[in-house]
Protein backbone atom coordinates (compact mmCIF):
# COMPACT_ATOMS: atom_id res chain seq x y z
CA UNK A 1 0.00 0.00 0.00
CA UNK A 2 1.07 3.62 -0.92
CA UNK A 3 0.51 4.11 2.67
CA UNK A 4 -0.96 7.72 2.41
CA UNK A 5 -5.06 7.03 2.33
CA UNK A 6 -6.62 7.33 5.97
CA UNK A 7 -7.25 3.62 5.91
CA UNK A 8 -4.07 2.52 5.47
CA UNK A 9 -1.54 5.03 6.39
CA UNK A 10 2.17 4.13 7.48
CA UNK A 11 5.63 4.69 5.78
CA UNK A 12 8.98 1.67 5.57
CA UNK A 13 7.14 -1.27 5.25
CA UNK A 14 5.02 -1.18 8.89
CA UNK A 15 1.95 -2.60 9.54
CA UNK A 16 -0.24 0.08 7.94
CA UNK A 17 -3.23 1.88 10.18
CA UNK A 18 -6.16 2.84 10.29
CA UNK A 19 -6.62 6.58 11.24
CA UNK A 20 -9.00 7.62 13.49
CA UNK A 21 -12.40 9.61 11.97
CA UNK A 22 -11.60 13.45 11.72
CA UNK A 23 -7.74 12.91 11.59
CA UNK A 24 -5.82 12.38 8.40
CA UNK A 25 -2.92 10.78 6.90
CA UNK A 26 0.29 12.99 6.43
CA UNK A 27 3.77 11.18 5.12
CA UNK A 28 2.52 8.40 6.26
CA UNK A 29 1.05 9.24 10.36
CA UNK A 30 -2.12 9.77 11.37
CA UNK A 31 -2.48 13.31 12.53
CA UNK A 32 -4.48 14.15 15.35
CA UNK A 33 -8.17 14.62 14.73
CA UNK A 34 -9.60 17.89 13.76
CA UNK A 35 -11.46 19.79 16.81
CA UNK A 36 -14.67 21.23 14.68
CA UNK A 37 -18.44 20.54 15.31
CA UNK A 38 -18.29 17.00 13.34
CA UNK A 39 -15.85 15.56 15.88
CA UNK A 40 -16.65 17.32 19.01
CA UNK A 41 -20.01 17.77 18.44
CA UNK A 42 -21.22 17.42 22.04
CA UNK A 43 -18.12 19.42 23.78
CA UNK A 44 -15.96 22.23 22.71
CA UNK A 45 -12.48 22.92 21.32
CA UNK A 46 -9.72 24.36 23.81
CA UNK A 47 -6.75 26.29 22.67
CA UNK A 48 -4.54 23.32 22.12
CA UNK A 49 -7.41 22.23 19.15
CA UNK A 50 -8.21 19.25 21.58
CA UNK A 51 -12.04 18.20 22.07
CA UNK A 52 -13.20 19.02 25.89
CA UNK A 53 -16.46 17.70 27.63
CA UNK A 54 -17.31 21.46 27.68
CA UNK A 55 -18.95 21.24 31.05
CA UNK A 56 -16.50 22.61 33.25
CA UNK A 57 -15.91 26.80 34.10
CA UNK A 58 -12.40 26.78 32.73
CA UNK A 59 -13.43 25.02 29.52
CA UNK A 60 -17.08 25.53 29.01
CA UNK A 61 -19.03 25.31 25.55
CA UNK A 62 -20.58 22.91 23.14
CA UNK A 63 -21.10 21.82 19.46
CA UNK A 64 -17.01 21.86 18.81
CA UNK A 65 -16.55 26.03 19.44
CA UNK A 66 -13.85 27.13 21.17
CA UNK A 67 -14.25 26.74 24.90
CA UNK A 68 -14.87 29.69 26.70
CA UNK A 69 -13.74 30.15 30.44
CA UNK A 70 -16.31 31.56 32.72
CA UNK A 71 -15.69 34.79 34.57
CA UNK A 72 -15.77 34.54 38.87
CA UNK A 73 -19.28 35.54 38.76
CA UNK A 74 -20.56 33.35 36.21
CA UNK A 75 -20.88 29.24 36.54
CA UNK A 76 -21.40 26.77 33.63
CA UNK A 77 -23.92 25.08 33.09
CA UNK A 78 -25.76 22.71 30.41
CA UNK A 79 -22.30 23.66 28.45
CA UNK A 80 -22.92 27.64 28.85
CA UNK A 81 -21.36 29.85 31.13
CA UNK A 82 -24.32 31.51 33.22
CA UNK A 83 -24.32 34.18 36.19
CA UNK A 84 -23.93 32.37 39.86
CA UNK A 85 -27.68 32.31 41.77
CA UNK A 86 -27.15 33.74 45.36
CA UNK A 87 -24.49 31.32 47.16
CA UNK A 88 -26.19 28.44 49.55
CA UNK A 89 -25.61 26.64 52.61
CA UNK A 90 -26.38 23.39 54.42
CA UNK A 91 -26.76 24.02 58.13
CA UNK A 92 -26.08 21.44 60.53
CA UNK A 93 -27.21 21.51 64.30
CA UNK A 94 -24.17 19.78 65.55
CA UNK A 95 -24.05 20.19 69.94
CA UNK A 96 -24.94 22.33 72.87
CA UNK A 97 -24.00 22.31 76.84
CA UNK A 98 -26.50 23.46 79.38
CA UNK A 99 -25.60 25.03 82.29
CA UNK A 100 -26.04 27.46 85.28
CA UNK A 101 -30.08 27.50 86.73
CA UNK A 102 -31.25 25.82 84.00
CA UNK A 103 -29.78 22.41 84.91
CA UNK A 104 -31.50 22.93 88.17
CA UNK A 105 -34.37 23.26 86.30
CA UNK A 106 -34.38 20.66 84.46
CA UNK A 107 -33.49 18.12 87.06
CA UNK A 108 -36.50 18.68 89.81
CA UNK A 109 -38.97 18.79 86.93
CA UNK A 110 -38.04 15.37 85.46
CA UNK A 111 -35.49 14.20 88.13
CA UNK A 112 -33.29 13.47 85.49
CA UNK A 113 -31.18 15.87 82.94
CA UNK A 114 -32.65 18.10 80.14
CA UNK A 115 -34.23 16.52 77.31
CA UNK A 116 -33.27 19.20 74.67
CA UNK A 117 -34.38 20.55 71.79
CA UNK A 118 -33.13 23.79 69.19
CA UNK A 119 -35.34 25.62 66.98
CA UNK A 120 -34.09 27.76 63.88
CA UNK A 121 -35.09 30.40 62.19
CA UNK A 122 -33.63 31.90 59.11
CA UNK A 123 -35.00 34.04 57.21
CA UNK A 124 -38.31 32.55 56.07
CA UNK A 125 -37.40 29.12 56.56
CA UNK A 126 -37.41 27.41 60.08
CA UNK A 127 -36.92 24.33 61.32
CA UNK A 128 -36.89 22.21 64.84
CA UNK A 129 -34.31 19.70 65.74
CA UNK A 130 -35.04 16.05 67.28
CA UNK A 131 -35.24 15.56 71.02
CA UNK A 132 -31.89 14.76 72.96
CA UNK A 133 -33.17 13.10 76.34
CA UNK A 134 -31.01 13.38 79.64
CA UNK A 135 -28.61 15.04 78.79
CA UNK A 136 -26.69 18.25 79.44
CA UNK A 137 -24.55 17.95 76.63
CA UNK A 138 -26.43 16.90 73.41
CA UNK A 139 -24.89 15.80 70.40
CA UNK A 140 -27.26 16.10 67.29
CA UNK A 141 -25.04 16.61 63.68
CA UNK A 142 -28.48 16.80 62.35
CA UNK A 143 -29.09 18.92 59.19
CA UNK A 144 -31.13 21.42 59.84
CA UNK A 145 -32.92 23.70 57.10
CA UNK A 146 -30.68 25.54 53.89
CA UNK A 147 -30.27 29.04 53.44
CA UNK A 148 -28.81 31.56 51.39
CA UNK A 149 -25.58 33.02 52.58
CA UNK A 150 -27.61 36.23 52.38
CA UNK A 151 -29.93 35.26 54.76
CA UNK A 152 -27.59 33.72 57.05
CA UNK A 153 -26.07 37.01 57.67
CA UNK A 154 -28.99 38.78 58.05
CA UNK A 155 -31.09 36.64 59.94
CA UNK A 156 -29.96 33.23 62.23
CA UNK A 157 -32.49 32.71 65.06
CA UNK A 158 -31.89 29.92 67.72
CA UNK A 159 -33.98 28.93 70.91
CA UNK A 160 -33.02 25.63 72.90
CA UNK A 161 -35.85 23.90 75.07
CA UNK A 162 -36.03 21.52 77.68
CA UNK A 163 -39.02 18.92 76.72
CA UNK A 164 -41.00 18.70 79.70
CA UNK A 165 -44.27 16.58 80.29
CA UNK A 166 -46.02 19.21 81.86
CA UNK A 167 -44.67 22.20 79.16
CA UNK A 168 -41.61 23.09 77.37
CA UNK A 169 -39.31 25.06 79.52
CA UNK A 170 -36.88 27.64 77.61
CA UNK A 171 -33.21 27.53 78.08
CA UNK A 172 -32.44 29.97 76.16
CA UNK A 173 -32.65 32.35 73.02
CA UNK A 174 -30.34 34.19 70.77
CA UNK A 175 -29.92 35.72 67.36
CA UNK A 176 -25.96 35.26 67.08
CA UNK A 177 -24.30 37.30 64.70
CA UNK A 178 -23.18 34.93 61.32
CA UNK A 179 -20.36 36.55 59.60
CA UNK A 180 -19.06 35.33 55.90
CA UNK A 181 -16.04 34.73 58.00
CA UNK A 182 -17.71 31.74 59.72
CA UNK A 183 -19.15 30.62 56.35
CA UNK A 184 -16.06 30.46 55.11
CA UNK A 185 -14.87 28.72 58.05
CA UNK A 186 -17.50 26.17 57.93
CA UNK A 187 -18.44 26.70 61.89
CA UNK A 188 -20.04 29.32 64.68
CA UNK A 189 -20.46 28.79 68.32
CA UNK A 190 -22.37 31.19 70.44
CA UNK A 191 -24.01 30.98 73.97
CA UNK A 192 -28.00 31.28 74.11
CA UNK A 193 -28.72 31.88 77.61
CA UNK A 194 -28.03 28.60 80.07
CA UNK A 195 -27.67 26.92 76.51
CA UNK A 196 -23.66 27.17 76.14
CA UNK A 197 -21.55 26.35 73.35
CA UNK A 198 -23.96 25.58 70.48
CA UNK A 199 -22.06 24.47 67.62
CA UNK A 200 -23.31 25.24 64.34
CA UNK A 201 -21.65 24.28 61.16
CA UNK A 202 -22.59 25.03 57.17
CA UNK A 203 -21.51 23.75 54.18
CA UNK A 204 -21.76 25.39 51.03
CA UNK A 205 -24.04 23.76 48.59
């Protein structure tokens, strides 16, 4: 064979090959295939002329154009670079220490520890945690409610209660200042009232 045609391309007698679609057949090597809409149909071309999935912010695009890379304000999706929706967190109720009268409290109305309890309110959404009993030091990591990092800032409610058979007895309440600081960090601890050390953490979503 001549060894220059796509389907049998090779040079000095070796085994000739086949090249693959798109690509062609120079002195006797397949050359890489061509980046264009027939090839990369799905994904786009980067500046190298190699086919990407097109689905990613530093390569984003489809139907074999040249990737773009989105800007820090803009996200891609479905294969187009789009402006970022507000950003949003996961918060988790994580753990909480009662103290001071409260304990007291607590202990001659059930003769046992507190059987506690955290509601949250942020923003419009709210949401109540499960029911820790006897104990003075619940441990939840229970998810909580999500929330723009908007409203987090603005707004971050908490009241703990003890769950007592004859009413629900406040521990305490709080509106503890969230800063993008702790978002960042992924935690916040305040104290709300006889309610000490409740843990909060957020993930972004």
């Amino acid at each position: 064979m001549s060894g220059t045609d796509t389907t049998s391309c090779g040079f000095s007698g070796i085994p000739c090959q086949v090249c693959q679609t798109g690509s062609t057949c120079q002195m006797g090597i397949c050359s890489a295939p061509k980046c264009d809409a027939t090839s990369c149909s799905t994904g786009c071309c980067d500046s190298a002329g190699k086919c990407q999935q097109g689905n990613s912010d530093a390569d984003c695009g489809t139907g074999g154009q040249t990737c773009q890379s989105c800007t820090s304000s803009e996200v891609c999706t479905n294969n187009s670079c789009t402006a970022k929706g507000p950003a949003m967190y996961k918060v988790t109720l994580v753990s909480a220490k009662v103290t001071g009268s409260s304990w007291v409290v607590c202990g001659f109305a059930e003769l046992s520890e507190c059987d506690l309890y955290v509601n949250l309110k942020v923003g419009k959404a709210s949401a109540q945690s499960s029911i820790k009993d006897n104990t003075n030091n619940p441990v939840w990591n229970e998810f909580m409610l999500a929330a723009t990092e908007a409203d987090l800032v603005k707004s971050f409610e908490v009241e703990v209660r003890d769950d007592d058979p004859i009413g629900s007895v406040q521990i305490g309440s709080c509106t503890p200042s969230v800063s993008t600081t702790d978002l960042a960090a992924g935690t916040h601890v305040s104290d709300c009232g006889d309610a000490k050390q409740v843990t909060w953490s957020f993930t972004k979503i």
